[in-house]
PDB file of N, CA and C in Angstrom:
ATOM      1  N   UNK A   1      65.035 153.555 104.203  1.00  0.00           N
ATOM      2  CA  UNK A   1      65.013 152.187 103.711  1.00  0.00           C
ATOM      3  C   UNK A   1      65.844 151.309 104.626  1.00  0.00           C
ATOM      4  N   UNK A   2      65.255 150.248 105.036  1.00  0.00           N
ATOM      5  CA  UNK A   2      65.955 148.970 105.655  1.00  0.00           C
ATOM      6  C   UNK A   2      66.826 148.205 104.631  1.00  0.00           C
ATOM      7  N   UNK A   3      68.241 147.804 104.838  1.00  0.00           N
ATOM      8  CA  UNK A   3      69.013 146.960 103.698  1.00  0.00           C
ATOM      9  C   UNK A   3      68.823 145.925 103.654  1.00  0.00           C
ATOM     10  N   UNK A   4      68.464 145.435 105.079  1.00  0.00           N
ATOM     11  CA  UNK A   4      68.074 144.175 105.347  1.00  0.00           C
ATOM     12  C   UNK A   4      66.642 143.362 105.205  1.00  0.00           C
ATOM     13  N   UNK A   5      65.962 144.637 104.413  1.00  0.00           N
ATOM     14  CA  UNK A   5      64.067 144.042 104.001  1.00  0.00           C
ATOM     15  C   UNK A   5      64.250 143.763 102.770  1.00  0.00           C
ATOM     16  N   UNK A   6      64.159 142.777 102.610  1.00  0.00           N
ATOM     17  CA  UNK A   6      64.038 142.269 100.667  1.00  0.00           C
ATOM     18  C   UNK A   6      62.755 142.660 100.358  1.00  0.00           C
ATOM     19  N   UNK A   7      61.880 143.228 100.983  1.00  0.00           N
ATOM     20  CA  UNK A   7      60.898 143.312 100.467  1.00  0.00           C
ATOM     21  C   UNK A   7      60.682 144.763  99.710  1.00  0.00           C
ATOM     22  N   UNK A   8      61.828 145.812 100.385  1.00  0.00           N
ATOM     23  CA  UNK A   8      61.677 147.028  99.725  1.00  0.00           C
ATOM     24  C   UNK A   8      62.109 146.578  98.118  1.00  0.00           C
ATOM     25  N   UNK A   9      62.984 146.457  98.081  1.00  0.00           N
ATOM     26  CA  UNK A   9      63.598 145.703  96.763  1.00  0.00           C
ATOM     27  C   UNK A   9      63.174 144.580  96.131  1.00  0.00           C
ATOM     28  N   UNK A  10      62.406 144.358  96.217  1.00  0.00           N
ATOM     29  CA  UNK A  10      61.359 143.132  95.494  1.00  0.00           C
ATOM     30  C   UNK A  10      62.456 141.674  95.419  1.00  0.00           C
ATOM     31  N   UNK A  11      64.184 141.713  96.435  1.00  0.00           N
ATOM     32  CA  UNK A  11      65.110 140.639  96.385  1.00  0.00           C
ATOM     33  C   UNK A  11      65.297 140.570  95.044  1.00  0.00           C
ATOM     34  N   UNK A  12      65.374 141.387  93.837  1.00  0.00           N
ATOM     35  CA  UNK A  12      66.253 140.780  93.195  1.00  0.00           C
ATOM     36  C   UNK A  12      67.645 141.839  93.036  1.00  0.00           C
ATOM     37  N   UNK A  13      67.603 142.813  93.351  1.00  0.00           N
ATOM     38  CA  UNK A  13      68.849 143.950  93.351  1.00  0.00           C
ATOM     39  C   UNK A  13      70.014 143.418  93.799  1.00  0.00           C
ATOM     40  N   UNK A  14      69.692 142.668  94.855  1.00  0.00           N
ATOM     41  CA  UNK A  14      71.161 142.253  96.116  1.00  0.00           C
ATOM     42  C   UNK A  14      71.604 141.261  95.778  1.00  0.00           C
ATOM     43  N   UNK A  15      72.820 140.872  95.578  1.00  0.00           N
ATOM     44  CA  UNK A  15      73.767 139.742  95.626  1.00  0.00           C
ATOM     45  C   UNK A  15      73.441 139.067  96.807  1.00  0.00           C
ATOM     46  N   UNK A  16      74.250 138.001  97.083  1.00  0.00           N
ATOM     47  CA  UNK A  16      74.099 136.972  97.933  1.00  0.00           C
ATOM     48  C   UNK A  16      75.053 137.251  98.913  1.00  0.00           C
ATOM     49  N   UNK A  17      76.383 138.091  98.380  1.00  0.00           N
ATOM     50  CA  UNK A  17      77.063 138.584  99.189  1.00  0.00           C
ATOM     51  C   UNK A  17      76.700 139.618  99.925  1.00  0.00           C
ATOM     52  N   UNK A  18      75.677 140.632  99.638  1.00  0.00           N
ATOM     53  CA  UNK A  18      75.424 141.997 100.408  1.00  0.00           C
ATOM     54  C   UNK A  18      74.565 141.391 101.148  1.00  0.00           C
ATOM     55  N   UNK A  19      73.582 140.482 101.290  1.00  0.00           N
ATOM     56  CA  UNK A  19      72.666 139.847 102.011  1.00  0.00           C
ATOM     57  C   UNK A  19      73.235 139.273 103.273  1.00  0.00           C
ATOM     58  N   UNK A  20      74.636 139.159 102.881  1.00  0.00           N
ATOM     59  CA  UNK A  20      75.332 138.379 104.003  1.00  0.00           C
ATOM     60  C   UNK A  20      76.051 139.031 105.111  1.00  0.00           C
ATOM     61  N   UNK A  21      76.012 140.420 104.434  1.00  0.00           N
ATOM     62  CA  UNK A  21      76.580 141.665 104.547  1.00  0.00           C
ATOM     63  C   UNK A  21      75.911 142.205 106.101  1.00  0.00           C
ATOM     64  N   UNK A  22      74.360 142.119 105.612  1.00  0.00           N
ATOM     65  CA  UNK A  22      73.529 142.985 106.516  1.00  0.00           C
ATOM     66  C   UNK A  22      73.111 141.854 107.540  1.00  0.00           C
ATOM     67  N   UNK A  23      73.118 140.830 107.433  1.00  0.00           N
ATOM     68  CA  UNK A  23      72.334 139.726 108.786  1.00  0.00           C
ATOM     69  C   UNK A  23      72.480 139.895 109.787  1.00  0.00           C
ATOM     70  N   UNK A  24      72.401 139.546 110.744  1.00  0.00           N
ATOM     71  CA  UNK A  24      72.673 139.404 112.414  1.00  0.00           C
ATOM     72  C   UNK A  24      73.641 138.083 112.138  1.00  0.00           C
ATOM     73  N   UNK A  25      74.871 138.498 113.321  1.00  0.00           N
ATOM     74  CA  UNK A  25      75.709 137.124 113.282  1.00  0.00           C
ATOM     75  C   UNK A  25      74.763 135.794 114.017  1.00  0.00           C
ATOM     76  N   UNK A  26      75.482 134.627 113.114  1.00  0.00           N
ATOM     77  CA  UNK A  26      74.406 133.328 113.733  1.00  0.00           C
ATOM     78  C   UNK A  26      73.548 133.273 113.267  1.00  0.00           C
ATOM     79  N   UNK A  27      72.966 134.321 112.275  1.00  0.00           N
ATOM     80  CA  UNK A  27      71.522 133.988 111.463  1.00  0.00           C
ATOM     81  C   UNK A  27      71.767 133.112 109.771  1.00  0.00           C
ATOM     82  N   UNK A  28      71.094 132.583 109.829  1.00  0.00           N
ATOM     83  CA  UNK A  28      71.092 131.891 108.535  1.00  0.00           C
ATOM     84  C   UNK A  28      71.309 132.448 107.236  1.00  0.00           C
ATOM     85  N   UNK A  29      71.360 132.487 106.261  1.00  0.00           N
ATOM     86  CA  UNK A  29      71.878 132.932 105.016  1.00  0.00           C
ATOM     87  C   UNK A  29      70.492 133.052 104.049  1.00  0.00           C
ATOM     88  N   UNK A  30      70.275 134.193 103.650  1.00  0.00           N
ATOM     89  CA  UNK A  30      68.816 134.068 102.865  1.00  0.00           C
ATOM     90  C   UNK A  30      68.932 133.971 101.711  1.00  0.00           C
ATOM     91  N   UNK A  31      68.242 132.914 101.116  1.00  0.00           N
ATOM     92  CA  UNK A  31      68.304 132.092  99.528  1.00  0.00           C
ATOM     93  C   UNK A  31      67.361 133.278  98.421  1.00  0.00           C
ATOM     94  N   UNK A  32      68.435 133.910  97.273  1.00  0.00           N
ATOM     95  CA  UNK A  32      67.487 134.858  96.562  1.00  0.00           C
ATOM     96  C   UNK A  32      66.364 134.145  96.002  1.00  0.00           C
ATOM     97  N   UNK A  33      64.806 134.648  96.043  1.00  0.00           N
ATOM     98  CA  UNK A  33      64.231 134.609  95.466  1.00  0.00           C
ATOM     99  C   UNK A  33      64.036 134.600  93.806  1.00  0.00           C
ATOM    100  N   UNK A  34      63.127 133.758  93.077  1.00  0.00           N
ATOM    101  CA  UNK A  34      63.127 133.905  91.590  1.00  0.00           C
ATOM    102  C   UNK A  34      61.421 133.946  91.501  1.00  0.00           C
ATOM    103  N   UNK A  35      61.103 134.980  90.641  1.00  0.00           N
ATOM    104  CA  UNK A  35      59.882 134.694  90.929  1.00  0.00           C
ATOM    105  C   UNK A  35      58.914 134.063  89.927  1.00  0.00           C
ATOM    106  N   UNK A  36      57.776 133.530  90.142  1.00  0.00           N
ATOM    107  CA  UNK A  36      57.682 132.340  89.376  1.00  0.00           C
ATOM    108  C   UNK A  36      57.769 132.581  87.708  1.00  0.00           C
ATOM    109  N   UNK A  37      57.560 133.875  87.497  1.00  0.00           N
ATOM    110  CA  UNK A  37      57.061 134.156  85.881  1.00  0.00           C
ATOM    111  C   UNK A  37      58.500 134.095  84.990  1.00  0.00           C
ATOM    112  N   UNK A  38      59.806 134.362  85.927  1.00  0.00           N
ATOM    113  CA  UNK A  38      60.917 134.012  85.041  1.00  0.00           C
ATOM    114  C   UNK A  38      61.648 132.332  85.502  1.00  0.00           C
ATOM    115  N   UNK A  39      60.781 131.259  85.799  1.00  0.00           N
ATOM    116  CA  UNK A  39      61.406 130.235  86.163  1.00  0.00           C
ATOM    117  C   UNK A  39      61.785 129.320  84.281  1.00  0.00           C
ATOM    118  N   UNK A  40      60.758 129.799  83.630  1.00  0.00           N
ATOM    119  CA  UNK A  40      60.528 129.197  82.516  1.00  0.00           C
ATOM    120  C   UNK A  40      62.057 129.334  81.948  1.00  0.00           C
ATOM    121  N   UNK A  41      62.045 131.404  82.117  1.00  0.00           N
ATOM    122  CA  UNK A  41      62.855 131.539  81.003  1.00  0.00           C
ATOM    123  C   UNK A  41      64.031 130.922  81.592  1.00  0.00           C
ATOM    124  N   UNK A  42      64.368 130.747  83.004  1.00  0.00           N
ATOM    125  CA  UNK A  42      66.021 130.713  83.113  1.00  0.00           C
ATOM    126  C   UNK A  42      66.177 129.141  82.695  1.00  0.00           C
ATOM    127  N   UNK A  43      65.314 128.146  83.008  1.00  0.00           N
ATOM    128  CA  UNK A  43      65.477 126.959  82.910  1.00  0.00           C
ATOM    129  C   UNK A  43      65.562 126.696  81.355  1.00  0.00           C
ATOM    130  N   UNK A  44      65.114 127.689  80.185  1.00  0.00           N
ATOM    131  CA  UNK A  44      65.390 127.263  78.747  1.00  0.00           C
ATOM    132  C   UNK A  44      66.718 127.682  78.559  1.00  0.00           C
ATOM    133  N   UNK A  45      67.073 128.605  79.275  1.00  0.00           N
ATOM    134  CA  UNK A  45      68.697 129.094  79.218  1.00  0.00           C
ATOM    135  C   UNK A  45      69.633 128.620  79.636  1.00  0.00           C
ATOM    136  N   UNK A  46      69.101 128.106  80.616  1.00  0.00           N
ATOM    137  CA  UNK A  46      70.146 126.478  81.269  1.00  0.00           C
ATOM    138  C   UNK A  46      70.390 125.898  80.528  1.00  0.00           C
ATOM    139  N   UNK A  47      69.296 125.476  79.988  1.00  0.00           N
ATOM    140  CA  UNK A  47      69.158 124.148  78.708  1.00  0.00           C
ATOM    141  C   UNK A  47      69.705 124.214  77.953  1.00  0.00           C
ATOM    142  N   UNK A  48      69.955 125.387  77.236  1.00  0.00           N
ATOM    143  CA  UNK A  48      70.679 126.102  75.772  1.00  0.00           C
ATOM    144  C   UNK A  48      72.192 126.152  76.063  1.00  0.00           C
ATOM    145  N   UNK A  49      72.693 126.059  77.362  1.00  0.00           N
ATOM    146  CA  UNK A  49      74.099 126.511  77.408  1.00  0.00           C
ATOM    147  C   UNK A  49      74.362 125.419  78.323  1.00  0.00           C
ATOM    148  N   UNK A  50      73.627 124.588  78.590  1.00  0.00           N
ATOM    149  CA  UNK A  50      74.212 123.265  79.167  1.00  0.00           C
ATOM    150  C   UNK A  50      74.594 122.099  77.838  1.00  0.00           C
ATOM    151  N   UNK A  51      73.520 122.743  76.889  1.00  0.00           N
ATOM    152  CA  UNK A  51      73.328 121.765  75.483  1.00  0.00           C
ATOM    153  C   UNK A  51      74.786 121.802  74.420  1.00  0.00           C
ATOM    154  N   UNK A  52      75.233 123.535  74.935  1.00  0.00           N
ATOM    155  CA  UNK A  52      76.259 124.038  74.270  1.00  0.00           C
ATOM    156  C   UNK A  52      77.400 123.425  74.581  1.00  0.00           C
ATOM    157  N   UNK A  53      77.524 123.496  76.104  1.00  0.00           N
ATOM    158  CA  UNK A  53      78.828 123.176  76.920  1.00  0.00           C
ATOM    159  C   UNK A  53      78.930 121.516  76.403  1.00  0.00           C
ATOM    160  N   UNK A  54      77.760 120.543  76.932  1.00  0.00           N
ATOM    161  CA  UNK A  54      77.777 119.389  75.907  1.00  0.00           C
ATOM    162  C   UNK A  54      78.165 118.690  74.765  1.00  0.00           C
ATOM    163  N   UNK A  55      77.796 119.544  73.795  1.00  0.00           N
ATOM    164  CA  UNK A  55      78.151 119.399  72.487  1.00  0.00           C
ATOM    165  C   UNK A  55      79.733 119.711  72.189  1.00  0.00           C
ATOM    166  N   UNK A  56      80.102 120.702  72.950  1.00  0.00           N
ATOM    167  CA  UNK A  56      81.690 121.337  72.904  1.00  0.00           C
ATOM    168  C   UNK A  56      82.563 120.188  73.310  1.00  0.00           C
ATOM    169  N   UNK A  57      82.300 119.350  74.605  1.00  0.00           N
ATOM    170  CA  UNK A  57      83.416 118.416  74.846  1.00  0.00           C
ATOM    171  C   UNK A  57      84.075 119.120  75.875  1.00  0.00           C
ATOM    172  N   UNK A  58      85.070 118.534  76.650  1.00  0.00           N
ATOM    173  CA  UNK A  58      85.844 118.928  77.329  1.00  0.00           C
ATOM    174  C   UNK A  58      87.215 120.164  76.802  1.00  0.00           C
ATOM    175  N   UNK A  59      87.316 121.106  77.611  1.00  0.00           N
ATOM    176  CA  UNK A  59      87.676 122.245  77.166  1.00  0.00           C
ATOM    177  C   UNK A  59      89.407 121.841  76.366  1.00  0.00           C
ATOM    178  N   UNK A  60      89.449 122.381  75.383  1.00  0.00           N
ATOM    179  CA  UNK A  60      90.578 121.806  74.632  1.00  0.00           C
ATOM    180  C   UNK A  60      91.986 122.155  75.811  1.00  0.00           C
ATOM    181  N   UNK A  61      92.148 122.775  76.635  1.00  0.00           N
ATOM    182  CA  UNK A  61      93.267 123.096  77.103  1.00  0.00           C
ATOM    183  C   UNK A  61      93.273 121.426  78.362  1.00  0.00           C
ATOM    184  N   UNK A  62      92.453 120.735  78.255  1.00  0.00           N
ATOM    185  CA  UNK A  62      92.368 119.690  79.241  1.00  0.00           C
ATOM    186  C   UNK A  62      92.557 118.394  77.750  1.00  0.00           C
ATOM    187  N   UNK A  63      92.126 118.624  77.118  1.00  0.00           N
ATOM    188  CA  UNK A  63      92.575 117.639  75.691  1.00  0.00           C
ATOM    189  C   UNK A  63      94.090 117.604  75.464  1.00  0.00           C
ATOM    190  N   UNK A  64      94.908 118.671  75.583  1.00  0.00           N
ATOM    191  CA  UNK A  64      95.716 118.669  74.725  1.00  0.00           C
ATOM    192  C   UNK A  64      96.564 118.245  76.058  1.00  0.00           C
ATOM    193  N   UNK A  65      96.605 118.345  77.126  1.00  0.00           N
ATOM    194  CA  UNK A  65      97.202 117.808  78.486  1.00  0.00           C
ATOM    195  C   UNK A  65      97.697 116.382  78.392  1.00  0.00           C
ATOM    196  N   UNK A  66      96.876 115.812  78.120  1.00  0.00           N
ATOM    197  CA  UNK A  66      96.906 113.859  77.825  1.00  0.00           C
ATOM    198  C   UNK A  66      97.963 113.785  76.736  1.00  0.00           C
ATOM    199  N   UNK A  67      99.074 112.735  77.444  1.00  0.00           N
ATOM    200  CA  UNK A  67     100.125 112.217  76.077  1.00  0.00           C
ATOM    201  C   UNK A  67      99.390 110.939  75.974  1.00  0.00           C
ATOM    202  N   UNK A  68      98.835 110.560  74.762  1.00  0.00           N
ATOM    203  CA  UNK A  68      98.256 109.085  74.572  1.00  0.00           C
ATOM    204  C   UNK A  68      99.734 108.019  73.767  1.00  0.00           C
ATOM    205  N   UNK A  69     100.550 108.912  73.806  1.00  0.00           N
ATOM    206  CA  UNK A  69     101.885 108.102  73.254  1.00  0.00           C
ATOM    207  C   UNK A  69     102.335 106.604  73.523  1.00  0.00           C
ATOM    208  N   UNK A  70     102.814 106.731  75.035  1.00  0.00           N
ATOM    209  CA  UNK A  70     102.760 105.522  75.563  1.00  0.00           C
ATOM    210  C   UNK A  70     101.636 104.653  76.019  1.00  0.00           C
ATOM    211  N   UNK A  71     100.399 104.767  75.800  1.00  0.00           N
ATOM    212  CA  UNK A  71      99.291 104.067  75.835  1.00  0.00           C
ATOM    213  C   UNK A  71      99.969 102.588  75.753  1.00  0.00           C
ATOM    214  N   UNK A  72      99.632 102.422  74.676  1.00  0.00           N
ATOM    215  CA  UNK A  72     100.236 101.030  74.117  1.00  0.00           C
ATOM    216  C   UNK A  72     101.379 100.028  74.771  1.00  0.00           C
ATOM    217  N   UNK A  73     102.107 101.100  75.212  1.00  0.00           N
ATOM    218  CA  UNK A  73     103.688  99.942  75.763  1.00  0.00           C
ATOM    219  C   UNK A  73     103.122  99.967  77.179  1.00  0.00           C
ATOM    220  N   UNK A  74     102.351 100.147  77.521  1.00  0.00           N
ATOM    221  CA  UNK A  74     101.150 100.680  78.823  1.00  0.00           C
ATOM    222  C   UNK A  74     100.988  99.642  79.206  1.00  0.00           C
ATOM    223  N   UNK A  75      99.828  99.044  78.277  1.00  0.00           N
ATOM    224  CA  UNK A  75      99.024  98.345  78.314  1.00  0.00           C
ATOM    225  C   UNK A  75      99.932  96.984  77.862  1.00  0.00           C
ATOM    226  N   UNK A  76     100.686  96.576  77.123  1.00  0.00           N
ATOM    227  CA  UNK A  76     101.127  95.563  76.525  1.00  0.00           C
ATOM    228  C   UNK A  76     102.401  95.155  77.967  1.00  0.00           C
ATOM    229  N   UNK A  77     102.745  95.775  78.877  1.00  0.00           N
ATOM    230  CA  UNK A  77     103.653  95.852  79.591  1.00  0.00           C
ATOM    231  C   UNK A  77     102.615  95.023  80.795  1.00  0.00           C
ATOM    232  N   UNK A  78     101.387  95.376  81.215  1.00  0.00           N
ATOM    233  CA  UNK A  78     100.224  94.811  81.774  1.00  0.00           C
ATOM    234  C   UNK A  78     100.306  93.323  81.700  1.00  0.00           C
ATOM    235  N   UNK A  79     100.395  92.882  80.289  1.00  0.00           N
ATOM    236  CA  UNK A  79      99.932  91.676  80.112  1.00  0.00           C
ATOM    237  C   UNK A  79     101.445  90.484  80.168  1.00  0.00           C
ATOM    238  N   UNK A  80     102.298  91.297  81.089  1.00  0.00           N
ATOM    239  CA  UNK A  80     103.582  90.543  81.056  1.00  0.00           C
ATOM    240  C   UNK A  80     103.781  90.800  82.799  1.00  0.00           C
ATOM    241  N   UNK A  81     102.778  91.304  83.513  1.00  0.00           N
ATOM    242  CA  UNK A  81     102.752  91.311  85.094  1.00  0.00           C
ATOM    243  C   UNK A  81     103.282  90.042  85.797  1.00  0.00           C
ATOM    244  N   UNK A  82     102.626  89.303  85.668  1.00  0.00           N
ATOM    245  CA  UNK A  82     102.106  87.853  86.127  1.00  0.00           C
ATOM    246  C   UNK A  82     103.161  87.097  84.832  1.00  0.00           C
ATOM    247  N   UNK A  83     104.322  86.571  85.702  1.00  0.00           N
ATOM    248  CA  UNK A  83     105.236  85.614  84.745  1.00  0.00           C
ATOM    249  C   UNK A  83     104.743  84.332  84.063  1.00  0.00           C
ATOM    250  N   UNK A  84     105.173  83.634  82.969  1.00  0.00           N
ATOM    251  CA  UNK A  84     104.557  82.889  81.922  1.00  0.00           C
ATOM    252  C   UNK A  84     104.792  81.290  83.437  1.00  0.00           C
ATOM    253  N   UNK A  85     105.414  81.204  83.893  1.00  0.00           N
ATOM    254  CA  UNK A  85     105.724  80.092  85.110  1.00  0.00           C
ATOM    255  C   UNK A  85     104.733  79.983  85.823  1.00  0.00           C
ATOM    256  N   UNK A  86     104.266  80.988  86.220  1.00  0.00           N
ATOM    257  CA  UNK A  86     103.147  81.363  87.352  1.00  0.00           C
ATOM    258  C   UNK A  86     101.872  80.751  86.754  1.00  0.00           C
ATOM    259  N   UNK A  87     102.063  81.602  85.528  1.00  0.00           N
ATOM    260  CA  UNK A  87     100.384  80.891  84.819  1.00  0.00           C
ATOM    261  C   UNK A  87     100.348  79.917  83.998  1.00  0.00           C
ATOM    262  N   UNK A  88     101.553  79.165  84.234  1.00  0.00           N
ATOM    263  CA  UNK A  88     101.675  77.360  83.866  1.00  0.00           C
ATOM    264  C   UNK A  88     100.985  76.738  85.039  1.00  0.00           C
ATOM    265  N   UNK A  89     101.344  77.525  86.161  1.00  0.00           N
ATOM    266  CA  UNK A  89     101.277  76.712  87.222  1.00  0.00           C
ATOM    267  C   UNK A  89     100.034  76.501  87.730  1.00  0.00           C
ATOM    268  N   UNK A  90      99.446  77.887  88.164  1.00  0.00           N
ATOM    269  CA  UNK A  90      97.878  78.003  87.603  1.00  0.00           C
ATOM    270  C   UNK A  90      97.034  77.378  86.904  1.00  0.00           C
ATOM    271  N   UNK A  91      97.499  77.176  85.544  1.00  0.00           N
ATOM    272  CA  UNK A  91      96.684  76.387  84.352  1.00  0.00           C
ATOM    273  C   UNK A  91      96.675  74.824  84.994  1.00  0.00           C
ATOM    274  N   UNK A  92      97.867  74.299  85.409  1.00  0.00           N
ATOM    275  CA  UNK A  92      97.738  72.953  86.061  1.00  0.00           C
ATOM    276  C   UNK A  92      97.325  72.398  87.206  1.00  0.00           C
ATOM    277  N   UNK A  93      97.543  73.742  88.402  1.00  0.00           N
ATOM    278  CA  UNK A  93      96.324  73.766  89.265  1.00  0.00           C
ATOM    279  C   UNK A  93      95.061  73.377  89.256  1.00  0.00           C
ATOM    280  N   UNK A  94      94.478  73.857  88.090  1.00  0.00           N
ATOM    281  CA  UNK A  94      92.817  74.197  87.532  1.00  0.00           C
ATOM    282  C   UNK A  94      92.574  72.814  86.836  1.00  0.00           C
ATOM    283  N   UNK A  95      93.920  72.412  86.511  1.00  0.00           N
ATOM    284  CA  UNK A  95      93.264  71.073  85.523  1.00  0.00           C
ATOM    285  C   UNK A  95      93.320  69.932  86.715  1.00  0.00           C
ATOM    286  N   UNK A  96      94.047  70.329  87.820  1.00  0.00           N
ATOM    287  CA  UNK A  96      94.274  69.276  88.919  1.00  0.00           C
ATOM    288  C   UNK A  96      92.737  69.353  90.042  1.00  0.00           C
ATOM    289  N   UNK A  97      92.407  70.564  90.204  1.00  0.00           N
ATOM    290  CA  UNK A  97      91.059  70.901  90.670  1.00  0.00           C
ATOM    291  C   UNK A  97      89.696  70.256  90.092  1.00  0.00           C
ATOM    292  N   UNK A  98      89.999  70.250  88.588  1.00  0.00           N
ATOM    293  CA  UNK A  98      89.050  69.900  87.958  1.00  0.00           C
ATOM    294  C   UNK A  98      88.826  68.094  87.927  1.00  0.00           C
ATOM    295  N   UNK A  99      90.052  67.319  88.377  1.00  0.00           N
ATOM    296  CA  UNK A  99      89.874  66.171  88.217  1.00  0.00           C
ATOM    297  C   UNK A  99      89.712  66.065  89.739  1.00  0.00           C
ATOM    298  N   UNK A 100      90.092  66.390  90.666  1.00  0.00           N
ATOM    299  CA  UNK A 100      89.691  66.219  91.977  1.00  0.00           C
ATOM    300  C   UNK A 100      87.948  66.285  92.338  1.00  0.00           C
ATOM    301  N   UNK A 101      87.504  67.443  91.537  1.00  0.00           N
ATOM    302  CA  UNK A 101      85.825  67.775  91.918  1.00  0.00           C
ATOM    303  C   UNK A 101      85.357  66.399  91.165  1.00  0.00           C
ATOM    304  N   UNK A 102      86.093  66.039  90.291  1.00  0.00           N
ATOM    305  CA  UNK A 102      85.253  64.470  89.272  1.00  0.00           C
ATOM    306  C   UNK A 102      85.443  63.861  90.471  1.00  0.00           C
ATOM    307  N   UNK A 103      86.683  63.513  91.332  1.00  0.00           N
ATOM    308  CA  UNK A 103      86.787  62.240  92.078  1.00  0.00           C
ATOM    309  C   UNK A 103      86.099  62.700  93.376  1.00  0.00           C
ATOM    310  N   UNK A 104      85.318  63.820  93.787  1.00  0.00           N
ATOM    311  CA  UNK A 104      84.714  64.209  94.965  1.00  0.00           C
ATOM    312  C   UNK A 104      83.178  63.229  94.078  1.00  0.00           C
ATOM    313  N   UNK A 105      82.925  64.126  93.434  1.00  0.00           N
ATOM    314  CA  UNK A 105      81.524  63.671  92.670  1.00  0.00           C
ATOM    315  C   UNK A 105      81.267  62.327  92.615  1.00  0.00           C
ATOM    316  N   UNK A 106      82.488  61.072  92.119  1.00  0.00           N
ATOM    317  CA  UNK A 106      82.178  60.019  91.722  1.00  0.00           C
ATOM    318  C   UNK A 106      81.846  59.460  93.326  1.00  0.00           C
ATOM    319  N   UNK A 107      83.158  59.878  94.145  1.00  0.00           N
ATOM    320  CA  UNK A 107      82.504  58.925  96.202  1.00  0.00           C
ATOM    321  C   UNK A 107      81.343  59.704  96.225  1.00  0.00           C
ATOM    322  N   UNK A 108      80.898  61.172  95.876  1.00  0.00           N
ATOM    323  CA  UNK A 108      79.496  61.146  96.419  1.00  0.00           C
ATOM    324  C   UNK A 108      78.360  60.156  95.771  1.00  0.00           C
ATOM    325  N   UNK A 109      78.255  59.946  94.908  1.00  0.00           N
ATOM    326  CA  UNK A 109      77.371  58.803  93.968  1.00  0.00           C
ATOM    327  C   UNK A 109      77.893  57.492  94.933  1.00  0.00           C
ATOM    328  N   UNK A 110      78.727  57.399  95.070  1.00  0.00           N
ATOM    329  CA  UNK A 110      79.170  55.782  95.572  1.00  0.00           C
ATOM    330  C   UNK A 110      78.489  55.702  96.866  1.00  0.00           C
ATOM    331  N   UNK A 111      78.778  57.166  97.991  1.00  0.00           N
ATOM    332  CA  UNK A 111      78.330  56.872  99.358  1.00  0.00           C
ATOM    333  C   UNK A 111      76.778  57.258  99.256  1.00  0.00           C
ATOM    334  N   UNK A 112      76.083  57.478  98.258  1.00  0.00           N
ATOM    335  CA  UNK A 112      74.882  57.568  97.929  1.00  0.00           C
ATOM    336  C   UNK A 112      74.100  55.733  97.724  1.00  0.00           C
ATOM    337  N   UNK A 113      74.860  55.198  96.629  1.00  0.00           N
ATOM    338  CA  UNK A 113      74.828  54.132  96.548  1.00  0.00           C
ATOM    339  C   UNK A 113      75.084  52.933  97.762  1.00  0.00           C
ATOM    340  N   UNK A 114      76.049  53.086  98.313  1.00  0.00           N
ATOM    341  CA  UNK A 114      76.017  52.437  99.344  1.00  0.00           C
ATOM    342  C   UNK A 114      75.380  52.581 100.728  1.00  0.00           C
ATOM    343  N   UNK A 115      74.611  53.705 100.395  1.00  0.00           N
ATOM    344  CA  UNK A 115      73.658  54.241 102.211  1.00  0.00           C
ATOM    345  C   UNK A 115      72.419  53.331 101.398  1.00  0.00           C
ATOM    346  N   UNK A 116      71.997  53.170 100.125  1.00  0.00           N
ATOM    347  CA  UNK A 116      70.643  52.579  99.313  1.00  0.00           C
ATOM    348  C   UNK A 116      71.070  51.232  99.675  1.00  0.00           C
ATOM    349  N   UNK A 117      72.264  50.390  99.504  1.00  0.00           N
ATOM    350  CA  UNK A 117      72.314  49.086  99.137  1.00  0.00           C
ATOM    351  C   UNK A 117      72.380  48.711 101.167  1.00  0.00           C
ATOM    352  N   UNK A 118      72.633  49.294 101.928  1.00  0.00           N
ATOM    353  CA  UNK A 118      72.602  48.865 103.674  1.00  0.00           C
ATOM    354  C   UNK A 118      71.595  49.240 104.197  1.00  0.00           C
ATOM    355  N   UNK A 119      70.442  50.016 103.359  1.00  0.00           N
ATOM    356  CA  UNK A 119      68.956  50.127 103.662  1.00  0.00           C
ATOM    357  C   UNK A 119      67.887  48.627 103.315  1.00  0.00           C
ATOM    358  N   UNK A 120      68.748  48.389 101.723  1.00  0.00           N
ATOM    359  CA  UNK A 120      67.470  47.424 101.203  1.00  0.00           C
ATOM    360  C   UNK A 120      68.166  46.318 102.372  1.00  0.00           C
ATOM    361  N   UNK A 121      69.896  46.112 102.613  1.00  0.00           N
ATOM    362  CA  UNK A 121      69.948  45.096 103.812  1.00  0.00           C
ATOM    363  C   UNK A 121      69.531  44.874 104.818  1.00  0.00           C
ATOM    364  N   UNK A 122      69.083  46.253 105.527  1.00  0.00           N
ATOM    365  CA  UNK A 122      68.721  46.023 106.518  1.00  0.00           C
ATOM    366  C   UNK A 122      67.230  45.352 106.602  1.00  0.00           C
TER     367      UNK A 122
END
């Protein structure tokens, strides 16, 4: 018997490691065969223990890891980043922006108006 013929062995006997075992160095790695009549079953067995692992949640020894204790002084500590001065200053920025775009808007209407009124003059 050749170790290296999958064909004596119909490829399913050998690991992936003994396959790797027998190659020629520099040769590629040969992918086990499945043959078509058990594709059904493995893919419902996937299904069944992917459905399982799913339903289970993350493994409790990774649950119980997380302190959710300080969450809270976390998050409430967040919303005191940016000093109450800063976002006065900001807020009056925005209201100073906002009356500036009115006084951009009103000369554009005006130099609109006045390119109409040195047309009908001319």
């Amino acid at each position: 018997e050749d170790p290296a013929d999958p064909a004596q062995d119909g490829g399913n006997s050998r690991s992936h490691s003994q396959g790797d075992q027998c190659q020629p160095p520099g040769s590629a790695p040969r992918i086990p065969s499945i043959q078509v009549d058990h594709v059904l079953t493995i893919l419902t067995e996937f299904l069944q223990n992917f459905a399982k692992l799913r339903d289970e949640g993350p493994p409790r020894e990774i649950q119980n890891i997380r302190d959710n204790s300080k969450d809270g002084e976390y998050w409430e500590a967040l919303t005191r980043i940016i000093p109450e001065r800063t976002l006065k200053l900001w807020d009056a920025l925005g209201d100073a922006l906002m009356e500036y775009h009115k006084v951009l808007t009103r000369r554009s209407e005006l130099f609109s108006e006045a390119t109409t009124l040195q047309r009908q003059n001319s």
